[in-house]
C-alpha atoms as a PDB file:
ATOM      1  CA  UNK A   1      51.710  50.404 172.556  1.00  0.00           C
ATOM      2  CA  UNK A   2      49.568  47.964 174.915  1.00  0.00           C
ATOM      3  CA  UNK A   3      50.793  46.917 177.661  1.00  0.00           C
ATOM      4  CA  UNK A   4      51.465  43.018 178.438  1.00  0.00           C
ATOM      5  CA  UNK A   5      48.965  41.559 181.162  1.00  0.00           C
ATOM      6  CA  UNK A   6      50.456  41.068 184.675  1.00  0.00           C
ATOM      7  CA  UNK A   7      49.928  37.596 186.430  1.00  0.00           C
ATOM      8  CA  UNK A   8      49.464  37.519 189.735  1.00  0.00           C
ATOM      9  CA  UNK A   9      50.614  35.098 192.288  1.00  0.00           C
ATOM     10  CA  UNK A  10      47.753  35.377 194.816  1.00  0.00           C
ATOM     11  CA  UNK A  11      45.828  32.368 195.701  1.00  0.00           C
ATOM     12  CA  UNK A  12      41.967  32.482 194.131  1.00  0.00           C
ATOM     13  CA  UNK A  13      40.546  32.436 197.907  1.00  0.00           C
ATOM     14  CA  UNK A  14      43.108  33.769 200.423  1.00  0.00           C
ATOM     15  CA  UNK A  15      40.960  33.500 203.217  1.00  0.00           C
ATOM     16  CA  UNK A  16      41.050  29.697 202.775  1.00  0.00           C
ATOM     17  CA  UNK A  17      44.734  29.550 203.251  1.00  0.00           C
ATOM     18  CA  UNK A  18      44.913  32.067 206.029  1.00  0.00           C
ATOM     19  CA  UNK A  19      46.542  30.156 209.154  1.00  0.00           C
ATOM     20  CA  UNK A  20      44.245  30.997 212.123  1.00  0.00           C
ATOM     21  CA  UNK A  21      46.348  31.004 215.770  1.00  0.00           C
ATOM     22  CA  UNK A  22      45.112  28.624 218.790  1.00  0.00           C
ATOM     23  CA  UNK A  23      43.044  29.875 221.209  1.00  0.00           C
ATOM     24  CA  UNK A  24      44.863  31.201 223.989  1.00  0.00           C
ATOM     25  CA  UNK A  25      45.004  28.878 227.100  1.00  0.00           C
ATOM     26  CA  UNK A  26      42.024  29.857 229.626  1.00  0.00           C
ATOM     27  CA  UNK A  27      42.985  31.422 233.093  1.00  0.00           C
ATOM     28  CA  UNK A  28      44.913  34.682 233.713  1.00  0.00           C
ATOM     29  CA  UNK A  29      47.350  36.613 231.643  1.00  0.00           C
ATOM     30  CA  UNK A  30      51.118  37.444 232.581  1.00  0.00           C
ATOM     31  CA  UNK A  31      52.300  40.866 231.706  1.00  0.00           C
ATOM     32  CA  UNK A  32      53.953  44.005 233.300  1.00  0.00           C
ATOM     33  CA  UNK A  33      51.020  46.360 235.188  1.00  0.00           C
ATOM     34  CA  UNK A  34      50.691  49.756 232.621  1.00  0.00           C
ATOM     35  CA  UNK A  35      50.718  51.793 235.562  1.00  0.00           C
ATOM     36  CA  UNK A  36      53.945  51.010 238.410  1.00  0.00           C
ATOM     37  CA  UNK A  37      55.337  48.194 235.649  1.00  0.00           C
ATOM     38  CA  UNK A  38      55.462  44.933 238.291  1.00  0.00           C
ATOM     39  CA  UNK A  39      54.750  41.595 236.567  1.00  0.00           C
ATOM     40  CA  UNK A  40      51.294  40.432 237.646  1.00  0.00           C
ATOM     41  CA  UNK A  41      48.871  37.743 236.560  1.00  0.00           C
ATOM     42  CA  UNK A  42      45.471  38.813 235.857  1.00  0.00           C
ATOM     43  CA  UNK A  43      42.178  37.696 233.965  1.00  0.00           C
ATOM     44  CA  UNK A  44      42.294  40.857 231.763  1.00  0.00           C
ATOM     45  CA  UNK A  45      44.825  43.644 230.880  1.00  0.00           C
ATOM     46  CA  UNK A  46      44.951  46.620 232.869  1.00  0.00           C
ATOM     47  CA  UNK A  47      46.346  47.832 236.076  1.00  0.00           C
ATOM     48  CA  UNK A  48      47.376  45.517 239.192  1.00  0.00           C
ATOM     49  CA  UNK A  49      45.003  44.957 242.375  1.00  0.00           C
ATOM     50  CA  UNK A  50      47.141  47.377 244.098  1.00  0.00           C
ATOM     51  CA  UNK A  51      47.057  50.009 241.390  1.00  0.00           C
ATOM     52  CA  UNK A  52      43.021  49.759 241.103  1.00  0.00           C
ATOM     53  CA  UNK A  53      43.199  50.119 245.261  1.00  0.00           C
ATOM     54  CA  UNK A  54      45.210  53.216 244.959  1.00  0.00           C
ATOM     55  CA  UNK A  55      42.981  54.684 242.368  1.00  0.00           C
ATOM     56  CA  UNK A  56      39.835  54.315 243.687  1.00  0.00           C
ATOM     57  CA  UNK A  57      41.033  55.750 246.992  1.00  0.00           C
ATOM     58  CA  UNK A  58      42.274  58.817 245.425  1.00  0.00           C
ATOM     59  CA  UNK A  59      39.659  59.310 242.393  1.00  0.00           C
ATOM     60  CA  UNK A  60      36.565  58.057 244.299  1.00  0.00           C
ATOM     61  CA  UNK A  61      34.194  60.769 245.130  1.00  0.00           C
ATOM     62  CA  UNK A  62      30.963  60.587 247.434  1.00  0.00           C
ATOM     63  CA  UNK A  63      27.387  60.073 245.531  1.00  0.00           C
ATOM     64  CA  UNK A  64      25.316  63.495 245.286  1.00  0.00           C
ATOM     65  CA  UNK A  65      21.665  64.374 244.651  1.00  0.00           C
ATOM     66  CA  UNK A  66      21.166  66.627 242.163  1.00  0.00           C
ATOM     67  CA  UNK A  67      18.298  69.036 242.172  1.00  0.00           C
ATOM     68  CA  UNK A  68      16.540  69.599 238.853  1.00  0.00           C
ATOM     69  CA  UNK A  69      14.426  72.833 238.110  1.00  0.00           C
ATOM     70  CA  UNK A  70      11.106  73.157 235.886  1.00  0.00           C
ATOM     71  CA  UNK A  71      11.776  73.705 232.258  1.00  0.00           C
ATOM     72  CA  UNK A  72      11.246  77.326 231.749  1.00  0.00           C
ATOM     73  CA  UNK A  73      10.980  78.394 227.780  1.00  0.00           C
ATOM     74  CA  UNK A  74      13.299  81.324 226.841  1.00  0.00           C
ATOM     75  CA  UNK A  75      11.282  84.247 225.837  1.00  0.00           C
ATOM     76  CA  UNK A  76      12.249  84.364 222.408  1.00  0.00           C
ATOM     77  CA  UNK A  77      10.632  80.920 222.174  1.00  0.00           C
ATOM     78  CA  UNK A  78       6.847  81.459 220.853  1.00  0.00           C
ATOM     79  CA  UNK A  79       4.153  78.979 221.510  1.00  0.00           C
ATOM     80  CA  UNK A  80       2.664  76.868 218.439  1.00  0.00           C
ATOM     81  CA  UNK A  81       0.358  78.826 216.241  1.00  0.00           C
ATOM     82  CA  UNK A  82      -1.637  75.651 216.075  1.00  0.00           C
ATOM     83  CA  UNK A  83      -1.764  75.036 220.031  1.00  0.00           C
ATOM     84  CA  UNK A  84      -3.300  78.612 220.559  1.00  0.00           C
ATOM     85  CA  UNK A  85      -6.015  78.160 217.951  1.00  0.00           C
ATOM     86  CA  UNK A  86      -9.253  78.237 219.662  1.00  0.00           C
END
């Protein structure tokens, strides 16, 4: 009871045939802004001008310094047993 071999149809390199798409044409893209949904023309996807304006007005905070204390070891942390050999 063997079973009969199966032919394929595939192509020996199918990379060869594969049909690659132009390039697209340089200068902005056309498409409906993700955010309020107008039709804009930008260089990349994303929201409009507007909708960048709005966000940065309303998620934009002020820059802050930061203080940073010493490193102090927990005191379950014990020293090296090499470091203390005198």
């Amino acid at each position: 009871m063997s079973t009969p071999p199966v032919e394929t149809s595939f192509p020996p390199e199918p990379w060869r045939s594969a049909v690659v798409p132009p390039e697209a044409p340089p200068g902005d893209l056309a498409f409906p802004c993700p955010r309020c949904g107008t039709a804009v023309e930008e260089p990349a996807y994303g929201p409009c001008g507007a909708c960048r304006a709005a966000l940065r007005a309303d998620l934009a905070g002020e820059a802050r310094s930061v203080a940073q204390h010493d490193y102090v070891p927990k005191m379950n942390v014990t020293p090296n047993a090499v470091a203390l050999k005198e």
